[in-house]
Protein backbone atom coordinates (compact mmCIF):
# COMPACT_ATOMS: atom_id res chain seq x y z
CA UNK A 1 -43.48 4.67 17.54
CA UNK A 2 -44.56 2.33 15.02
CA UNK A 3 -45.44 5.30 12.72
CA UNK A 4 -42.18 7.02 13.37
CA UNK A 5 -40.34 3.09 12.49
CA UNK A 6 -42.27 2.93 9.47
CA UNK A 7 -40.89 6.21 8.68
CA UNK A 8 -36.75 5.16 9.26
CA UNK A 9 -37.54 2.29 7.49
CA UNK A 10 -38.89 3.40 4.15
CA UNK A 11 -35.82 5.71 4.35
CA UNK A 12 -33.23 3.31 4.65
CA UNK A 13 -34.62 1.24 1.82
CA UNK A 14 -34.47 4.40 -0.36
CA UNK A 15 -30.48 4.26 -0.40
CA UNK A 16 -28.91 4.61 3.23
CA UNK A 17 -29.17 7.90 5.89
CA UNK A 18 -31.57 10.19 6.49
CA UNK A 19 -31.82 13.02 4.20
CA UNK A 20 -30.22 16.06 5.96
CA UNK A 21 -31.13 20.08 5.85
CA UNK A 22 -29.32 22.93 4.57
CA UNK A 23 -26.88 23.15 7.25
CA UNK A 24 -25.89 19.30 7.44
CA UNK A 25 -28.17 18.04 10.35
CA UNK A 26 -30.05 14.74 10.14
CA UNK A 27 -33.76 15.17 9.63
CA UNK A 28 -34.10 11.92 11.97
CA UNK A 29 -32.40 11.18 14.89
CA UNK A 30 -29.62 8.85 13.68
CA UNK A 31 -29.81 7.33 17.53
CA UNK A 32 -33.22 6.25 16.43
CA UNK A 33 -32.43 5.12 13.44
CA UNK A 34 -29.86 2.76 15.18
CA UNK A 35 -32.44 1.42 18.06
CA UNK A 36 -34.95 0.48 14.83
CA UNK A 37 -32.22 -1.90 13.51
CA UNK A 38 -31.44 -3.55 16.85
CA UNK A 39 -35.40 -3.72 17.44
CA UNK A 40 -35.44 -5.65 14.08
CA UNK A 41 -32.35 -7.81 15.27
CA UNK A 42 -34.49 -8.56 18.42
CA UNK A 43 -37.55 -9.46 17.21
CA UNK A 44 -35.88 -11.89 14.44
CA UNK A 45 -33.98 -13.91 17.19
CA UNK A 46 -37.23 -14.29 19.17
CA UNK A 47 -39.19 -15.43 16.45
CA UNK A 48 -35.75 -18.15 15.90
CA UNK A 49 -34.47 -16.41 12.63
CA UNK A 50 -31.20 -15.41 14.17
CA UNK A 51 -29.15 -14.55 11.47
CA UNK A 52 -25.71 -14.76 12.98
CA UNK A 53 -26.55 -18.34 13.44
CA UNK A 54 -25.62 -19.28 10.05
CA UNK A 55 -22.61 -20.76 9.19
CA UNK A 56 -22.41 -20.36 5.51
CA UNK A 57 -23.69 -19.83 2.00
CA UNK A 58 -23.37 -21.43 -0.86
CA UNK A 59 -22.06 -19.22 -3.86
CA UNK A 60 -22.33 -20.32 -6.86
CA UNK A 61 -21.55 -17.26 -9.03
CA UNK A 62 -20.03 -13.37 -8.38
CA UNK A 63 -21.89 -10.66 -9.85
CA UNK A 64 -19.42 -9.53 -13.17
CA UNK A 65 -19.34 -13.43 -13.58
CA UNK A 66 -23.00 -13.77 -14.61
CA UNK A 67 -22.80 -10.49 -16.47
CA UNK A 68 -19.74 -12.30 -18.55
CA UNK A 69 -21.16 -15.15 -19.03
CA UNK A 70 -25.05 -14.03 -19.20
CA UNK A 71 -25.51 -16.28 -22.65
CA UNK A 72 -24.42 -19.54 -21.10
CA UNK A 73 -26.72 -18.69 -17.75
CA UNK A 74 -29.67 -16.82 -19.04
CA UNK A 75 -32.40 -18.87 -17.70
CA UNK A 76 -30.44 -21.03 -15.15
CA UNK A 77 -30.15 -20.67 -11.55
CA UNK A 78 -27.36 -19.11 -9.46
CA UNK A 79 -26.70 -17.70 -5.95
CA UNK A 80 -24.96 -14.85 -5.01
CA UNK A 81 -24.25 -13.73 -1.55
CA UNK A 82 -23.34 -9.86 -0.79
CA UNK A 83 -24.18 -6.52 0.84
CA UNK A 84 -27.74 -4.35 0.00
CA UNK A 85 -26.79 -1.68 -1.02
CA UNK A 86 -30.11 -0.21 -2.38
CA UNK A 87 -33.87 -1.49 -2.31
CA UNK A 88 -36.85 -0.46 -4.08
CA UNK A 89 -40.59 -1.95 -2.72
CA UNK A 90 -43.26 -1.36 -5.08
CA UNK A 91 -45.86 -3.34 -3.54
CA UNK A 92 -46.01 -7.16 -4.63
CA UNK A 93 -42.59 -7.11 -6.36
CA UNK A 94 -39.08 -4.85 -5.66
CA UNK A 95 -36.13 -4.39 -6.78
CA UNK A 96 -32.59 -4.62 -4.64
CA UNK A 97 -28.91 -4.13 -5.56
CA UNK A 98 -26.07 -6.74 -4.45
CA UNK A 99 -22.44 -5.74 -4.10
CA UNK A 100 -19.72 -8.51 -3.86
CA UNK A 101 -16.43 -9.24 -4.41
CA UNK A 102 -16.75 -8.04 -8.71
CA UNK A 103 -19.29 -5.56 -8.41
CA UNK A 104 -23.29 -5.12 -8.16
CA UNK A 105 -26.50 -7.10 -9.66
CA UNK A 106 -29.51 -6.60 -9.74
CA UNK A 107 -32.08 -9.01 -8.34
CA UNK A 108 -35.98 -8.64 -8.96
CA UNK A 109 -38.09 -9.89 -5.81
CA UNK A 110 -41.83 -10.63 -6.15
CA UNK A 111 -44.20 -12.15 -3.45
CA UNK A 112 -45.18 -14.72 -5.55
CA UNK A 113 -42.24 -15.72 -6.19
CA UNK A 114 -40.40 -16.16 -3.19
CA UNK A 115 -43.47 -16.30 -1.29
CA UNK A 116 -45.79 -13.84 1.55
CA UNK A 117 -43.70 -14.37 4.37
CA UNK A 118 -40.30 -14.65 3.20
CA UNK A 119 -41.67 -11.03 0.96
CA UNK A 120 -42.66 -9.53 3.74
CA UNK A 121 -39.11 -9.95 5.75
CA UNK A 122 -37.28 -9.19 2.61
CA UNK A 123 -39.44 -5.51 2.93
CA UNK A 124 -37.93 -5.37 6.32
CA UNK A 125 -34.16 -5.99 5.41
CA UNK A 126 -31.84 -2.43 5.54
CA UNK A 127 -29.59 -1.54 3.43
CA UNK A 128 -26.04 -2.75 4.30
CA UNK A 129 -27.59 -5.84 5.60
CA UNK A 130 -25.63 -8.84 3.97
CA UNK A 131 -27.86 -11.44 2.10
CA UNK A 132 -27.81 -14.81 -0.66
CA UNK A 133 -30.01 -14.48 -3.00
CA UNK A 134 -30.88 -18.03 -5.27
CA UNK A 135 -32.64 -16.83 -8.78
CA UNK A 136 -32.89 -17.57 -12.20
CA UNK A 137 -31.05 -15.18 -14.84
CA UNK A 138 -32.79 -12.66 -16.90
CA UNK A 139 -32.41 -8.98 -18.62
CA UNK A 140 -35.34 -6.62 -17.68
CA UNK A 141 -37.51 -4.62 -20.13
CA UNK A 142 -34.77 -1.83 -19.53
CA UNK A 143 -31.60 -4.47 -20.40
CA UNK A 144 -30.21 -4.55 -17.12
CA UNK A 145 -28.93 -8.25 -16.46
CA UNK A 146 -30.19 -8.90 -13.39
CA UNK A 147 -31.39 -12.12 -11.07
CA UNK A 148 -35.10 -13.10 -10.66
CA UNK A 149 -34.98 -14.04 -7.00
CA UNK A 150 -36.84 -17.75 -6.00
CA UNK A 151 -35.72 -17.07 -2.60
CA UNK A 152 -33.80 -14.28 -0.03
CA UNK A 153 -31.80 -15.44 2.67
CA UNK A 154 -30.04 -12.84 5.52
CA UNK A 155 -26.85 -13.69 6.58
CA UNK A 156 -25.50 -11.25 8.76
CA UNK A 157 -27.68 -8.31 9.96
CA UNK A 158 -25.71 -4.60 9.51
CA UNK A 159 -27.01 -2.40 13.14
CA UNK A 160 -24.81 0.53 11.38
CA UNK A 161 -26.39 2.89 8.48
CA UNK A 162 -23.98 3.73 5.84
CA UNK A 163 -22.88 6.92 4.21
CA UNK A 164 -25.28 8.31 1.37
CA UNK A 165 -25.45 6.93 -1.44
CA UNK A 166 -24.91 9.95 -3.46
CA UNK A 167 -22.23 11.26 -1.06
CA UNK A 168 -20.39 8.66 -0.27
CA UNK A 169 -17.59 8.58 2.17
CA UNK A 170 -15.75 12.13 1.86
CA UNK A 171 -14.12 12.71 4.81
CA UNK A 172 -10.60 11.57 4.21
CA UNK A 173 -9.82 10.91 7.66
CA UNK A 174 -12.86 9.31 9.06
CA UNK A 175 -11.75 6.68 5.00
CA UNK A 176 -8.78 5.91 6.69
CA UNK A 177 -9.52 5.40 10.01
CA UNK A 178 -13.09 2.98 9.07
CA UNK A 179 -11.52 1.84 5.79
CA UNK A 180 -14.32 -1.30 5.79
CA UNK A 181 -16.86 1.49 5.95
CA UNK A 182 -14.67 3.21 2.15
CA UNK A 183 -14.17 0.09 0.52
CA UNK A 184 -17.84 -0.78 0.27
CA UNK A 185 -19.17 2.92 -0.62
CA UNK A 186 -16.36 3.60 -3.06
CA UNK A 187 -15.21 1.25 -5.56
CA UNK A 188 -12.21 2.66 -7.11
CA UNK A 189 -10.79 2.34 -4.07
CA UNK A 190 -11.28 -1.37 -3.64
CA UNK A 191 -9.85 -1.38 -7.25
CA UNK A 192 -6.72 -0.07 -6.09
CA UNK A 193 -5.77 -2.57 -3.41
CA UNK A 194 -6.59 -5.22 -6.53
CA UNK A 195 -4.10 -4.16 -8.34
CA UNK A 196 -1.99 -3.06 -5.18
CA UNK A 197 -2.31 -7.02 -4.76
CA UNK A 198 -1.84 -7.99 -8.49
CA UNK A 199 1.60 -5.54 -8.74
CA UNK A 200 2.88 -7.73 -5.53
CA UNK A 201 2.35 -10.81 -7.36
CA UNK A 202 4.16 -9.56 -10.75
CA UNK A 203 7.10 -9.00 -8.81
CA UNK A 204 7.18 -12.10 -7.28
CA UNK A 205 6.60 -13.92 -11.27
CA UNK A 206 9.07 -11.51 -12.49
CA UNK A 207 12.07 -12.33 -9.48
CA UNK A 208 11.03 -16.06 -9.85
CA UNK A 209 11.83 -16.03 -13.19
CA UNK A 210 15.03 -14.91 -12.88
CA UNK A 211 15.71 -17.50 -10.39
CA UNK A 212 15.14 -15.54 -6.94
CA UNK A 213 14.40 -17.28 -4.04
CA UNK A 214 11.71 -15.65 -1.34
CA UNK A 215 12.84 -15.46 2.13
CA UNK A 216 11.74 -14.19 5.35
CA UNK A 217 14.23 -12.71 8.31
CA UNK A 218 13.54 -11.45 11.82
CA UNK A 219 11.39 -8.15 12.42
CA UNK A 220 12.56 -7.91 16.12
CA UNK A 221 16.15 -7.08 16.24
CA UNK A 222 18.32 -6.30 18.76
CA UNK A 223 20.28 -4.05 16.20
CA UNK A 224 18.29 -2.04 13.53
CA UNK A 225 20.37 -1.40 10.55
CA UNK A 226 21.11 -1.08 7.24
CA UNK A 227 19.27 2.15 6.70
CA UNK A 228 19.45 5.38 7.99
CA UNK A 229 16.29 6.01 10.27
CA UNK A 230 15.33 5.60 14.06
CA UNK A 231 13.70 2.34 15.05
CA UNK A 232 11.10 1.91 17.38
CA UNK A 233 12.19 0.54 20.67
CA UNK A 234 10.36 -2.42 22.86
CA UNK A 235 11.22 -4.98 25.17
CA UNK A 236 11.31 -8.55 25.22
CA UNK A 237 10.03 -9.85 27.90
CA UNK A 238 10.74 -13.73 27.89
CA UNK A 239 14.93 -12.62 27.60
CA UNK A 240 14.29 -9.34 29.82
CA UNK A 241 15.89 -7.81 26.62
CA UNK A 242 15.56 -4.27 24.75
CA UNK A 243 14.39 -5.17 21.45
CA UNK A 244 13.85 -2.80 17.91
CA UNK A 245 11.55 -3.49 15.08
CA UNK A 246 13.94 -3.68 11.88
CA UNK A 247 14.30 -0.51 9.58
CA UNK A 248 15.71 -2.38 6.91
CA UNK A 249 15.75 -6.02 5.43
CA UNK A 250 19.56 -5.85 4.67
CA UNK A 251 21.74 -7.00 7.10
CA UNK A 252 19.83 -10.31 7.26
CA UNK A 253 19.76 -10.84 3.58
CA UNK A 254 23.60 -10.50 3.33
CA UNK A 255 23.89 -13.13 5.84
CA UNK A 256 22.04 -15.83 3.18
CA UNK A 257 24.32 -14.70 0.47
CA UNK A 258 27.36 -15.53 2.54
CA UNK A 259 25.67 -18.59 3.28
CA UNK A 260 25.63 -19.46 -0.35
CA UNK A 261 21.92 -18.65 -1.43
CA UNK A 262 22.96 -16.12 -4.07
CA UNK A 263 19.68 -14.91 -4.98
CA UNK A 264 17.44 -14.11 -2.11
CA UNK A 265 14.63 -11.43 -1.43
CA UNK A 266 12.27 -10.71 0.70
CA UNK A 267 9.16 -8.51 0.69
CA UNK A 268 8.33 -7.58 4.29
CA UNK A 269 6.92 -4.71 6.91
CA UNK A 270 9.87 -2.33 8.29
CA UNK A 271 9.09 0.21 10.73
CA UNK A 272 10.96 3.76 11.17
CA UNK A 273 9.61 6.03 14.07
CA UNK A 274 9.48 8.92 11.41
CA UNK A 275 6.72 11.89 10.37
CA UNK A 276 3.64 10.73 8.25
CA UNK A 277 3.42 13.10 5.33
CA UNK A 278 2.15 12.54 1.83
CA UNK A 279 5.34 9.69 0.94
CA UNK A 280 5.76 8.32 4.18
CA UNK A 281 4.43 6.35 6.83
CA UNK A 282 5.86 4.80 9.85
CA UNK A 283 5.45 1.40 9.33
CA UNK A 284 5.20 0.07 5.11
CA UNK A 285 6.51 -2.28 2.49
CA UNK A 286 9.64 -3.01 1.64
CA UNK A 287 11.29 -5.09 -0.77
CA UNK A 288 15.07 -6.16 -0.55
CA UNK A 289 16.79 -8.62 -3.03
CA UNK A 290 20.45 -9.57 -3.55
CA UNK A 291 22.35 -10.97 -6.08
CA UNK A 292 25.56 -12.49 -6.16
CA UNK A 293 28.32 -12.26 -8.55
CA UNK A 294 26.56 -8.90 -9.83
CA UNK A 295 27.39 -4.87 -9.33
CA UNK A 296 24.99 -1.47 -9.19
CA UNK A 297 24.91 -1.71 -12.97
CA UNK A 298 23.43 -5.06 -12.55
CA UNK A 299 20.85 -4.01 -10.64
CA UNK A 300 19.96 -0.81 -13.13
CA UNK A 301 19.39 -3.72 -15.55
CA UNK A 302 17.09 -5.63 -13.28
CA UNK A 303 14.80 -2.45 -11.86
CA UNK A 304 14.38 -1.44 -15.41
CA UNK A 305 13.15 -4.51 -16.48
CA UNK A 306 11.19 -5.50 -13.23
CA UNK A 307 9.04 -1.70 -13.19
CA UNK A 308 8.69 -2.32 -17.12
CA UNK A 309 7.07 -5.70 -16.96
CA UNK A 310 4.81 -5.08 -13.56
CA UNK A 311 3.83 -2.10 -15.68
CA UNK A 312 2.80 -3.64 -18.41
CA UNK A 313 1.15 -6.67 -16.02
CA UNK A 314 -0.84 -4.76 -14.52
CA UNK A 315 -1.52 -1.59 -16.77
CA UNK A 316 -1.49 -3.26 -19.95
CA UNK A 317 1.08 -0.43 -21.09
CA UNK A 318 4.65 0.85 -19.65
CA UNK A 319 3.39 4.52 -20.34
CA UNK A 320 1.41 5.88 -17.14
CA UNK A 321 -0.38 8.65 -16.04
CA UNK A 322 0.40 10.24 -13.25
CA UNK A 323 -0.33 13.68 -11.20
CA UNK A 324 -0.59 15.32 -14.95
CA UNK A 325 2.15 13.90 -16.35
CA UNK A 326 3.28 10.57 -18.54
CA UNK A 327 5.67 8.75 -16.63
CA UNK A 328 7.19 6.57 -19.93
CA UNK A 329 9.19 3.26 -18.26
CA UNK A 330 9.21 2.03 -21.78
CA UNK A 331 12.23 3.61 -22.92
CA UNK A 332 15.67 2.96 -21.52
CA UNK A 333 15.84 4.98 -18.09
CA UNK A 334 18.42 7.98 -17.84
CA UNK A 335 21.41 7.27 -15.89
CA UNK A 336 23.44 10.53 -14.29
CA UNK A 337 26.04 10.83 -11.73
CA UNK A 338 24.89 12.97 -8.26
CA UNK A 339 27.47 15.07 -9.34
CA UNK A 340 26.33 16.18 -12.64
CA UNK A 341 23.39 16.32 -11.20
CA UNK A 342 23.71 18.95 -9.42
CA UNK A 343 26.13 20.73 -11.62
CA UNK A 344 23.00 20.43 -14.32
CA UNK A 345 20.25 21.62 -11.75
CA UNK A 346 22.12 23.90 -9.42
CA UNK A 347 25.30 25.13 -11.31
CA UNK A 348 27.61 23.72 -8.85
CA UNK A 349 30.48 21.47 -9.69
CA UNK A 350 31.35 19.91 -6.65
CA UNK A 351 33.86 18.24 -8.06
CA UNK A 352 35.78 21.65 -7.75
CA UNK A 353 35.30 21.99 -3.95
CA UNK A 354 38.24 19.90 -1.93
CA UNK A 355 37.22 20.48 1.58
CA UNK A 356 33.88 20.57 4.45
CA UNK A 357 34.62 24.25 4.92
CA UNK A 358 34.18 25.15 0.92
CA UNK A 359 30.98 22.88 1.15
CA UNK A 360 29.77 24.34 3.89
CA UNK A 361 30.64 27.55 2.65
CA UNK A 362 28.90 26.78 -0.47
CA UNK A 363 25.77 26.04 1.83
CA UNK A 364 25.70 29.45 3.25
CA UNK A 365 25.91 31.10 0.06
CA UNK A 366 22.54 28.85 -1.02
CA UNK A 367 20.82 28.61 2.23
CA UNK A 368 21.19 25.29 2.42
CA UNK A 369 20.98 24.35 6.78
CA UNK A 370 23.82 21.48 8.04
CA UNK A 371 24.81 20.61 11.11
CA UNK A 372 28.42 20.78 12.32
CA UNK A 373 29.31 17.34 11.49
CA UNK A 374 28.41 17.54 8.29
CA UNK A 375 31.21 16.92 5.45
CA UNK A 376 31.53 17.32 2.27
CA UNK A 377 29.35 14.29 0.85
CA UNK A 378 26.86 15.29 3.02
CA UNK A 379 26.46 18.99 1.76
CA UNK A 380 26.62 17.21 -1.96
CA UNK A 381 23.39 14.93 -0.96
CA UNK A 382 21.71 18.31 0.91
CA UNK A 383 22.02 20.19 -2.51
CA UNK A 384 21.16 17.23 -4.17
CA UNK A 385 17.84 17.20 -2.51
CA UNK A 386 17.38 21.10 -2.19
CA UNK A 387 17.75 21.40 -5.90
CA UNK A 388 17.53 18.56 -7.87
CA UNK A 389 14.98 16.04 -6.57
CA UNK A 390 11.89 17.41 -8.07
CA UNK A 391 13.21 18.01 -11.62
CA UNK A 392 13.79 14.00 -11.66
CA UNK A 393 10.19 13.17 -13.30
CA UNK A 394 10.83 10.43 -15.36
CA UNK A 395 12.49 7.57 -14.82
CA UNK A 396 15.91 8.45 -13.69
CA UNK A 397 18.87 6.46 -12.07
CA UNK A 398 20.83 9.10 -9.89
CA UNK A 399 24.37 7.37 -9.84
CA UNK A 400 27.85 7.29 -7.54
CA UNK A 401 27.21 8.92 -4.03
CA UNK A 402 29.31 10.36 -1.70
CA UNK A 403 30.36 7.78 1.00
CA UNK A 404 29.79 9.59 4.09
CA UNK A 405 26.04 8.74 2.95
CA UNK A 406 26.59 5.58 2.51
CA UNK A 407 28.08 2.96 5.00
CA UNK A 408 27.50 -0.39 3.66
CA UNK A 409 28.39 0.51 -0.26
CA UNK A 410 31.54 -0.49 -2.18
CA UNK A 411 33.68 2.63 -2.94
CA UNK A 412 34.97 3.19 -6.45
CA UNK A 413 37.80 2.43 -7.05
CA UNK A 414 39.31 5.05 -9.36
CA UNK A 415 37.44 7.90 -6.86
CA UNK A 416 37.17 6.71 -3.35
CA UNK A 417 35.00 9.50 -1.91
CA UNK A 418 32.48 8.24 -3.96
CA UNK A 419 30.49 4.57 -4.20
CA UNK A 420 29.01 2.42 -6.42
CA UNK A 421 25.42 3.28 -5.43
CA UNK A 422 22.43 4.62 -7.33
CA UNK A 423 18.56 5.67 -6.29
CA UNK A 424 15.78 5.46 -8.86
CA UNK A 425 13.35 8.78 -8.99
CA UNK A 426 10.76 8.93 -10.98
CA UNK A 427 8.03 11.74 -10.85
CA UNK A 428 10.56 13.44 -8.52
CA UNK A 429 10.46 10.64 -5.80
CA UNK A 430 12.72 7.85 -4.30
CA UNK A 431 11.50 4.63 -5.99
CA UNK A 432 14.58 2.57 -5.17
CA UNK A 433 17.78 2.53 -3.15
CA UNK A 434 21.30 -0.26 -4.70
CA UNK A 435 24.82 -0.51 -4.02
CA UNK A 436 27.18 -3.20 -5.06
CA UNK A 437 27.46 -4.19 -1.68
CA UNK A 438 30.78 -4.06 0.36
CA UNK A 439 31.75 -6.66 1.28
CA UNK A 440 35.75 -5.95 2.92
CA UNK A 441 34.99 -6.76 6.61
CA UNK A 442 37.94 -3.99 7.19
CA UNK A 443 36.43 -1.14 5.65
CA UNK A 444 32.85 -2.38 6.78
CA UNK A 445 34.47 -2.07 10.79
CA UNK A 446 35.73 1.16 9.62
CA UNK A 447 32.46 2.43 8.26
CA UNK A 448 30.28 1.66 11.34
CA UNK A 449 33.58 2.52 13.26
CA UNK A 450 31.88 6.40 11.19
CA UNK A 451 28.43 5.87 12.18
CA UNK A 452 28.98 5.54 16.24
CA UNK A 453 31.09 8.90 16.07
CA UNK A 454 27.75 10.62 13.82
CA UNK A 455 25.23 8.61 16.07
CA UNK A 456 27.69 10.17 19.25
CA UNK A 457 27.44 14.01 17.17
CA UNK A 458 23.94 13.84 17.60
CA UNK A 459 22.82 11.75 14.35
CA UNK A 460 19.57 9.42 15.87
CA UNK A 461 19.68 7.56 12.70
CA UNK A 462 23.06 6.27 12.00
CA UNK A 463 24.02 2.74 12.28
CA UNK A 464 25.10 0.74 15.26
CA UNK A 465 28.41 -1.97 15.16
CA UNK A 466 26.73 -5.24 14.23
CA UNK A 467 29.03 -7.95 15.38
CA UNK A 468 27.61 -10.67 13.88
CA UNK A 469 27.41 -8.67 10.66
CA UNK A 470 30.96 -8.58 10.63
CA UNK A 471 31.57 -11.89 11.28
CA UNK A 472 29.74 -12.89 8.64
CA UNK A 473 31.89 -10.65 6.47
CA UNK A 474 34.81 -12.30 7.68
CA UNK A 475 33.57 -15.95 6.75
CA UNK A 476 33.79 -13.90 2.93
CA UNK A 477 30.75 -12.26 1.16
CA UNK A 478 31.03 -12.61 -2.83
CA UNK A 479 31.12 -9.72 -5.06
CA UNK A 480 27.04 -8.38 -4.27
CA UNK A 481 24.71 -6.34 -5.87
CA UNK A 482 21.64 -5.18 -3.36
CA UNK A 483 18.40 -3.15 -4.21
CA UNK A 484 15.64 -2.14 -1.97
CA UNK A 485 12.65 -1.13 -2.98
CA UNK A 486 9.38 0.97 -1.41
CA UNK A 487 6.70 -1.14 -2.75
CA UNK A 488 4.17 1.56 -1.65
CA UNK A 489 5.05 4.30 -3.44
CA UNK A 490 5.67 1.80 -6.86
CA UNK A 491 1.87 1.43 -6.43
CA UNK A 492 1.17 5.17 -5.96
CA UNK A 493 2.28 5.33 -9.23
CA UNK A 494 0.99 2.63 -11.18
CA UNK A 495 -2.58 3.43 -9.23
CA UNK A 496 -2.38 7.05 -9.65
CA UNK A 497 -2.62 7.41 -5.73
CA UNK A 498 -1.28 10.79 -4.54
CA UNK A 499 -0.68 9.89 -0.94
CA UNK A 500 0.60 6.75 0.32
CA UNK A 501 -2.36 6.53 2.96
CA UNK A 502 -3.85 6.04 -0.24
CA UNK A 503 -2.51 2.59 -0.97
CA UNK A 504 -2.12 1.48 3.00
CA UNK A 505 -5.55 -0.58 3.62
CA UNK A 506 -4.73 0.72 7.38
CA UNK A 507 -2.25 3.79 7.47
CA UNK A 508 -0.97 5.12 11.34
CA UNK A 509 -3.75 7.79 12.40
CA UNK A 510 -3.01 9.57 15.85
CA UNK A 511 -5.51 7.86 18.65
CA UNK A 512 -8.83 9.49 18.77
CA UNK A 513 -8.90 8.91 22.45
């Protein structure tokens, strides 16, 4: 046995699991390999070095820090604190790698440096333990800034082996479901929830600036609107009350501007018991705002400028890559009605059809599927989607929907079938949804009055009657303009993520039980 130990340990410290054969087995029993660690666990808490006993470490320095800043430190003592991630023993002296927080460093370990015994339980140490190492700077003969260790410290023993280390973490499920396990094997993807962080914050400069004030409304509802989705259901059991978790932000955010905040938003978790494909996900980020005093157009002006300066933030340029193309949000963004749209893309003028049975006539001739309760705006917004959606690559504001689509949007006034909304695509995707917000409690009744006949056709996701909504209406609303945005799929594109599991630290996977 100790042969066999000796064995699983100089394996680990050559860079994680056991080499495997042709056809994918382990070499070693990985159950084995497991027992060693806990063995190693054991016998440190008997001899009194129990390393989950400690409290805390003092860092004084990350690793890109030192690399930075190697010509003020060269020759001065630090401590850094991380995970192994590989270790090299070469007798009297070794070599380990540190990850943290900024990245890897090197640290050189010698026995007469640090001393026999502490040597000869840093030889023991696995890789994906978590240590502090306290060292003087230096470069090696080879250039590699690296720390010459005076003494090793473990702080937290790992009793799991890691991927690897030239393999990594492949399997795309088993990264989402043990995310911990793919943010320390692969770095670019802890670089993405970085910047996933640092695009949050540039919004939040950005609607600061332009005097917005953050805001934070109920997530259990007892009606979900203000989008069109189904909510999941729960109940309360302190009020013996059916509850939902919101699908929106909107509703709530109106209520502020009534009450005289003017500029409001909020960025917040909404949930919508919906598929998970590539672009959605049932519970994610949203961002509402609303501005008083301002219309749709108002809004155009403030997403162009908001994407172009979180952009440039982050990126360092307005001009990204993305899925093979060059998504350019430096140059004023095309506007175009839904209408043209689809004239342009599917050589239809709807304008030119007058009733639901030419539209859904029209449908037939195109195989486009309806339901019987469809009308004639909702055909529009199925050819809309059927034909033009993914010819909408750059930046594009798709103006002036049909208002059977749209229950809480101002109509215009010179076309009333039509509203003052718009939706942002870019790379043939949703980015944002804005209205100038109606606010005629009369026409608001009369809209939801719409949605409870749909929701009664069969349509799960219309809106409900909100009472209190109303009410607030009635107290008088001021001339709105509302915007929401999906803050995931903003940083899909600005990290070049395909799928929005991508930039969710912990998307919705089915149980594996």
């Amino acid at each position: 046995m100790a042969q066999q130990n000796k064995q699983n340990e100089q394996q680990q410290n050559k860079g994680g699991a056991p080499q495997r054969n042709k056809n994918g087995s382990p070499q070693q029993d990985i159950n084995q390999l497991l027992k060693v660690r806990r063995e190693k666990l054991q016998e440190l808490q008997e001899n009194g070095k129990d390393p989950f006993v400690i409290t805390k470490y003092e860092q004084t320095h990350h690793s890109q820090e030192i690399k930075d800043a190697y010509a003020e430190l060269e020759g001065k003592e630090v401590s850094v604190a991380g995970r192994m991630m590989s270790k090299r023993v070469m007798g009297k002296a070794s070599f380990c790698s540190i990850q943290d927080k900024e990245g890897n460093i090197q640290s050189y370990v010698a026995r007469d440096s640090i001393g026999e015994e502490e040597y000869k339980a840093f030889k023991k140490l696995d890789i994906g333990d978590i240590i502090g190492i306290k060292g003087e700077v230096f470069t090696t003969k080879t250039g590699e800034i690296s720390i010459h260790a005076s003494s090793v410290l473990l702080l937290s023993k790992s009793l799991q082996i890691l991927p690897e280390k030239y393999h990594g973490l492949t399997n795309t499920d088993l990264r989402y479901r043990q995310r911990y396990v793919d943010l320390i094997m692969n770095n670019e993807v802890k670089e993405t929830f970085i910047k996933r962080s640092r695009i949050i914050s540039a919004i939040r400069r950005y609607l600061d600036g332009q005097g917005f004030m953050e805001v934070e409304t109920p997530m259990l509802v007892s009606n979900a609107g203000g989008a069109a989705a189904r909510p999941f259901e729960t109940h309360y059991n302190a009020l013996n009350e059916d509850v939902k978790l919101r699908i929106s932000l909107e509703l709530y955010l109106k209520r502020l501007i009534v009450g005289g905040l003017e500029r409001v938003y909020e960025i917040g978790r909404v949930f919508r018991n919906e598929g998970v494909d590539t672009r959605h996900n049932p519970e994610f980020t949203l961002m509402e705002l609303y501005q008083a005093y301002t219309d749709y157009y108002g809004m155009m002006d403030l997403t162009e400028n908001m994407f172009r300066y979180v952009a440039e933030e982050v990126c360092g340029t307005a001009v990204i890559p993305y899925e093979g193309e060059m998504i350019d949000m430096s140059k004023p963004f095309e506007r175009i009605t839904m209408l043209d749209a689809v004239k342009k893309y599917a050589n239809i003028n709807f304008s030119d059809v007058k009733t639901d049975e030419e539209a859904k006539a029209l449908a037939d001739e195109h195989h486009i599927e309806y339901e019987d309760r469809h009308k004639k705006g909702d055909i529009l917004s199925l050819f809309f989607e059927e034909f033009v959606e993914e010819h909408l690559i750059q930046p594009t504001f798709v103006m002036d929907h049909p208002v059977e689509i749209s229950p809480l949007t101002k109509r215009k006034p010179e076309n009333p079938d039509y509203v003052e909304r718009f939706e942002l695509f870019i790379y043939g995707r949703e980015m944002a949804n804005a209205y100038s917000e109606l606010n005629d409690p009369i026409d608001q009744r009369e809209r939801f009055a719409a949605q409870e006949e749909a929701f009664a056709a069969g349509d799960e996701e219309a809106n409900h009657t909100d009472e209190d909504f109303l009410n607030a209406l009635d107290h008088g609303m001021p001339p709105t303009g509302g915007i929401g945005y999906g803050i995931d799929r903003l940083v899909m594109l600005l990290t070049g993520a395909p799928a929005i599991r991508d930039v969710l630290l912990f998307p919705t996977m089915k149980s594996l039980s």
